[in-house]
N, C-alpha and C. Protein backbone atom coordinates (compact mmCIF):
# COMPACT_ATOMS: atom_id res chain seq x y z
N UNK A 1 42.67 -42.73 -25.09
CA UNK A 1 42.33 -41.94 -23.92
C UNK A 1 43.40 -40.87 -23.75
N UNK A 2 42.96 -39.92 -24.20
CA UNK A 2 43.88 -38.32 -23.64
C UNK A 2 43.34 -37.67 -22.23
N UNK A 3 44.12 -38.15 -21.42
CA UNK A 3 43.80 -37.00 -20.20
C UNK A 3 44.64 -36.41 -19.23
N UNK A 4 44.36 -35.77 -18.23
CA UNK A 4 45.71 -35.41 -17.56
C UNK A 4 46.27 -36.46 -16.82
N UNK A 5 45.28 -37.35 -16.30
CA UNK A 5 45.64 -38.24 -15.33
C UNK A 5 44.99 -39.81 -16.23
N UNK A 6 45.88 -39.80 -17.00
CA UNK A 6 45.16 -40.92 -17.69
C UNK A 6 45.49 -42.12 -17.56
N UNK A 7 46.25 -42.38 -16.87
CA UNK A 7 47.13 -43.50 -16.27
C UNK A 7 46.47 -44.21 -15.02
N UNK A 8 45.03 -43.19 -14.48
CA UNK A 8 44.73 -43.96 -13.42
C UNK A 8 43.32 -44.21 -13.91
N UNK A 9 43.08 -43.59 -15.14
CA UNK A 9 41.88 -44.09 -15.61
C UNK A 9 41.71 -45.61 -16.84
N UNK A 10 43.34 -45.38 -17.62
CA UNK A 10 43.04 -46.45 -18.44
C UNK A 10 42.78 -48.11 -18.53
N UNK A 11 43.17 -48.75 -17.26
CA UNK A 11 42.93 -50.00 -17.15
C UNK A 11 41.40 -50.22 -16.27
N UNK A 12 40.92 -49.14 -16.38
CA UNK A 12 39.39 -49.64 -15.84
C UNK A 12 38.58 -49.55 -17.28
N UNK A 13 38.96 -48.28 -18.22
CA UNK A 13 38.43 -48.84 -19.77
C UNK A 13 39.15 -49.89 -20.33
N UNK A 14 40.19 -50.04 -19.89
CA UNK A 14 40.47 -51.72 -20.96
C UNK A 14 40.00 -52.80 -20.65
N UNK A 15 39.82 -52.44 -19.09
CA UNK A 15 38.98 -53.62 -18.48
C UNK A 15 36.91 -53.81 -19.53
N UNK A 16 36.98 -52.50 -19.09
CA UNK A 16 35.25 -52.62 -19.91
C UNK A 16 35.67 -53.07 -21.29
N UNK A 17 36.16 -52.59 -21.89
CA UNK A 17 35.98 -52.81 -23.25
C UNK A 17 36.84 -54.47 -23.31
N UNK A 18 37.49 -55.48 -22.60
CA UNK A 18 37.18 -56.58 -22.95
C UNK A 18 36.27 -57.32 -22.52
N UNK A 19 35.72 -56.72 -21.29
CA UNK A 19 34.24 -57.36 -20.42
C UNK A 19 33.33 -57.22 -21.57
N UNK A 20 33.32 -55.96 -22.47
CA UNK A 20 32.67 -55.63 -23.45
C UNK A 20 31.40 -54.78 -22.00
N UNK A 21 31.42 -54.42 -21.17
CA UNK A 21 30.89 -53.45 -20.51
C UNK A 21 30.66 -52.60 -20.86
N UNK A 22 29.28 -51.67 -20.83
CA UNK A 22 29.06 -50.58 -21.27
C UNK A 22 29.38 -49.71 -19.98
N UNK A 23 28.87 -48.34 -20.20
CA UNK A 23 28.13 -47.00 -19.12
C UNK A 23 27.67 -48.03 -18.08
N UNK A 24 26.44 -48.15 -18.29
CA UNK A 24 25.87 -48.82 -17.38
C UNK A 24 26.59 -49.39 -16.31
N UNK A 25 27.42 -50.65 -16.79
CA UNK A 25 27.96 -51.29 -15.73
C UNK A 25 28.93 -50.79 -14.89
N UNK A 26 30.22 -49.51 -15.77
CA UNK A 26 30.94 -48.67 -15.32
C UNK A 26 29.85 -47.87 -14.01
N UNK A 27 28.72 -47.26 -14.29
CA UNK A 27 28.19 -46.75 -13.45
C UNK A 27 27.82 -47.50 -12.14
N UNK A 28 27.59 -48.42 -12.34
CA UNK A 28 26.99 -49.18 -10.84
C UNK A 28 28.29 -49.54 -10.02
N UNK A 29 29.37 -49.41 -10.87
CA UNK A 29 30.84 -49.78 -10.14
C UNK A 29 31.14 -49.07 -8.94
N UNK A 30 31.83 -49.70 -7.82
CA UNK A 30 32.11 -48.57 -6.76
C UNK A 30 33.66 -48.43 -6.57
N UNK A 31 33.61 -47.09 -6.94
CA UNK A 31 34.95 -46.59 -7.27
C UNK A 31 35.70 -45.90 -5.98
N UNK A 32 36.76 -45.67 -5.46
CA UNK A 32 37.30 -45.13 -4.99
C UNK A 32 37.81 -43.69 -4.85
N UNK A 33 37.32 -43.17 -3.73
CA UNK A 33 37.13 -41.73 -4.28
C UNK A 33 38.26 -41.33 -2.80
N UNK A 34 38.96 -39.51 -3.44
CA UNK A 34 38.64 -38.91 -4.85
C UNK A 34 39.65 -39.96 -5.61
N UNK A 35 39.64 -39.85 -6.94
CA UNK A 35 40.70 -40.34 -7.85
C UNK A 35 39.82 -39.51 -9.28
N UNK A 36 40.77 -39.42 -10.40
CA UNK A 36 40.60 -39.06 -11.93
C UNK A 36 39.65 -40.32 -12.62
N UNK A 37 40.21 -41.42 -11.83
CA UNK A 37 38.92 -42.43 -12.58
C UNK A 37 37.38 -42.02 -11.89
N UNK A 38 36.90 -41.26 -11.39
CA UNK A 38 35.53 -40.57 -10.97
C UNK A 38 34.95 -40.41 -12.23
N UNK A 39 35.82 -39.92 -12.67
CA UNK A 39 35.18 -38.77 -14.56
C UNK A 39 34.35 -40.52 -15.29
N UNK A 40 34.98 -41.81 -15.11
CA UNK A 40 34.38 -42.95 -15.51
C UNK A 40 33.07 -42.91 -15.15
N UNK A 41 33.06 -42.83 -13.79
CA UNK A 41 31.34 -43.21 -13.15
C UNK A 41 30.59 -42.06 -13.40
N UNK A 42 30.89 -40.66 -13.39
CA UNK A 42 29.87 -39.69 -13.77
C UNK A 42 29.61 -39.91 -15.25
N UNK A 43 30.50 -40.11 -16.48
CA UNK A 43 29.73 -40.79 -17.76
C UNK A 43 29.18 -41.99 -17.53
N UNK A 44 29.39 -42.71 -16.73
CA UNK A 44 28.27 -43.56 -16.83
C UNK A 44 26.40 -42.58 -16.06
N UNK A 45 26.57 -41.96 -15.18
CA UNK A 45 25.89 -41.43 -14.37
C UNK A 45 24.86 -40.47 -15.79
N UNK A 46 25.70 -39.72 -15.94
CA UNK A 46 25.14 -39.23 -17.51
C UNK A 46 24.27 -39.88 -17.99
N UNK A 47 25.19 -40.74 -18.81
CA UNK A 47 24.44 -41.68 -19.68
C UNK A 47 23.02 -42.21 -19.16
N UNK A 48 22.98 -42.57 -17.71
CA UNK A 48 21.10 -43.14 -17.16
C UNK A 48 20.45 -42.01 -16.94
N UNK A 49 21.05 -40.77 -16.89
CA UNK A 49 20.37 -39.77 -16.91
C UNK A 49 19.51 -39.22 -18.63
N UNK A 50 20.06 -39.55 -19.43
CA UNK A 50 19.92 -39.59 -20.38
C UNK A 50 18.52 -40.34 -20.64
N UNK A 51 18.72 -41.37 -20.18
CA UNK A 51 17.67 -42.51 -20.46
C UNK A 51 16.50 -42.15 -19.80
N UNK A 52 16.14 -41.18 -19.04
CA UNK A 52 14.99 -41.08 -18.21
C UNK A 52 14.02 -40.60 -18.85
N UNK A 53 13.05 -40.38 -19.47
CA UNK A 53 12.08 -40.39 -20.00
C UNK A 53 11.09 -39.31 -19.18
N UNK A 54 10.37 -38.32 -19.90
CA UNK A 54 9.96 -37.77 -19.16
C UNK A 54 8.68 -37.96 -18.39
N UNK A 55 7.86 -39.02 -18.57
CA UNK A 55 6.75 -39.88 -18.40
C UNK A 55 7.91 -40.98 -16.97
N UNK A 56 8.92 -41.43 -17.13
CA UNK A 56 9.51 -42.18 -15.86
C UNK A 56 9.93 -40.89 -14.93
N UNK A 57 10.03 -39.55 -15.53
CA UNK A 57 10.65 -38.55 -14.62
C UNK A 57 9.26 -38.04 -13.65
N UNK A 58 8.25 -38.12 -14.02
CA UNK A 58 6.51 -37.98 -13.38
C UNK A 58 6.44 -39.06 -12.43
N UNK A 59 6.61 -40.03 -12.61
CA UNK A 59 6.38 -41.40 -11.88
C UNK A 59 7.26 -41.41 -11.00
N UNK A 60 9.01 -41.29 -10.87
CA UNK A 60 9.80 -40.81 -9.56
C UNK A 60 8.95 -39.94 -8.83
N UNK A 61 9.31 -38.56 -9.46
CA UNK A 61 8.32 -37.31 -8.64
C UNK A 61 7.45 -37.77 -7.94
N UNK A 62 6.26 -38.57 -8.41
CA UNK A 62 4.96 -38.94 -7.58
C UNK A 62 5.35 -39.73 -6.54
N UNK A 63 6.10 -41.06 -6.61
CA UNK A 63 6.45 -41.54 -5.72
C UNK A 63 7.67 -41.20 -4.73
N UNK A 64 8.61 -40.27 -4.61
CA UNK A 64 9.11 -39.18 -4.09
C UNK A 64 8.30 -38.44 -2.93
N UNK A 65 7.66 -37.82 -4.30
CA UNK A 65 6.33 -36.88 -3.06
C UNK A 65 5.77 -38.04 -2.20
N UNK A 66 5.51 -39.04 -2.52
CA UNK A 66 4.25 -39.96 -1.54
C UNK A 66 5.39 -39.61 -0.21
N UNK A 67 6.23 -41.05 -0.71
CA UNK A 67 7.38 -40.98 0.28
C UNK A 67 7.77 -40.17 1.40
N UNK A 68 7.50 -38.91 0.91
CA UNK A 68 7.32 -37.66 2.36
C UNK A 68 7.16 -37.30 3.00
């Protein structure tokens, strides 16, 4: 891990990587804000963004709109 503030980010990745935790779980974490460990939860945030499908991105929308 190279960063500017990497000292407040690295024991939450050493933590995942012996949990063996992915994104995912980093993402649902509730972090303390502001801090440099943020940059953790938006790659996780990424990453489910990633996963959305554009057929699951129709199906939010619709139920969104109902919701209204």
């Amino acid at each position: 891990l190279v960063a500017r503030h990497a000292g407040e980010m690295i024991s939450e990745i050493t933590l995942a990587m012996v949990a063996g935790a992915g994104l995912k779980t980093l993402s649902k974490t509730i972090h303390p804000y502001p801090t440099q460990a943020e940059v953790i939860r938006k790659a996780g945030d990424a990453y489910l963004r990633s996963r959305l499908t554009p057929t699951v991105k129709k199906l939010f929308a619709k139920f969104l709109a109902w919701r209204r």
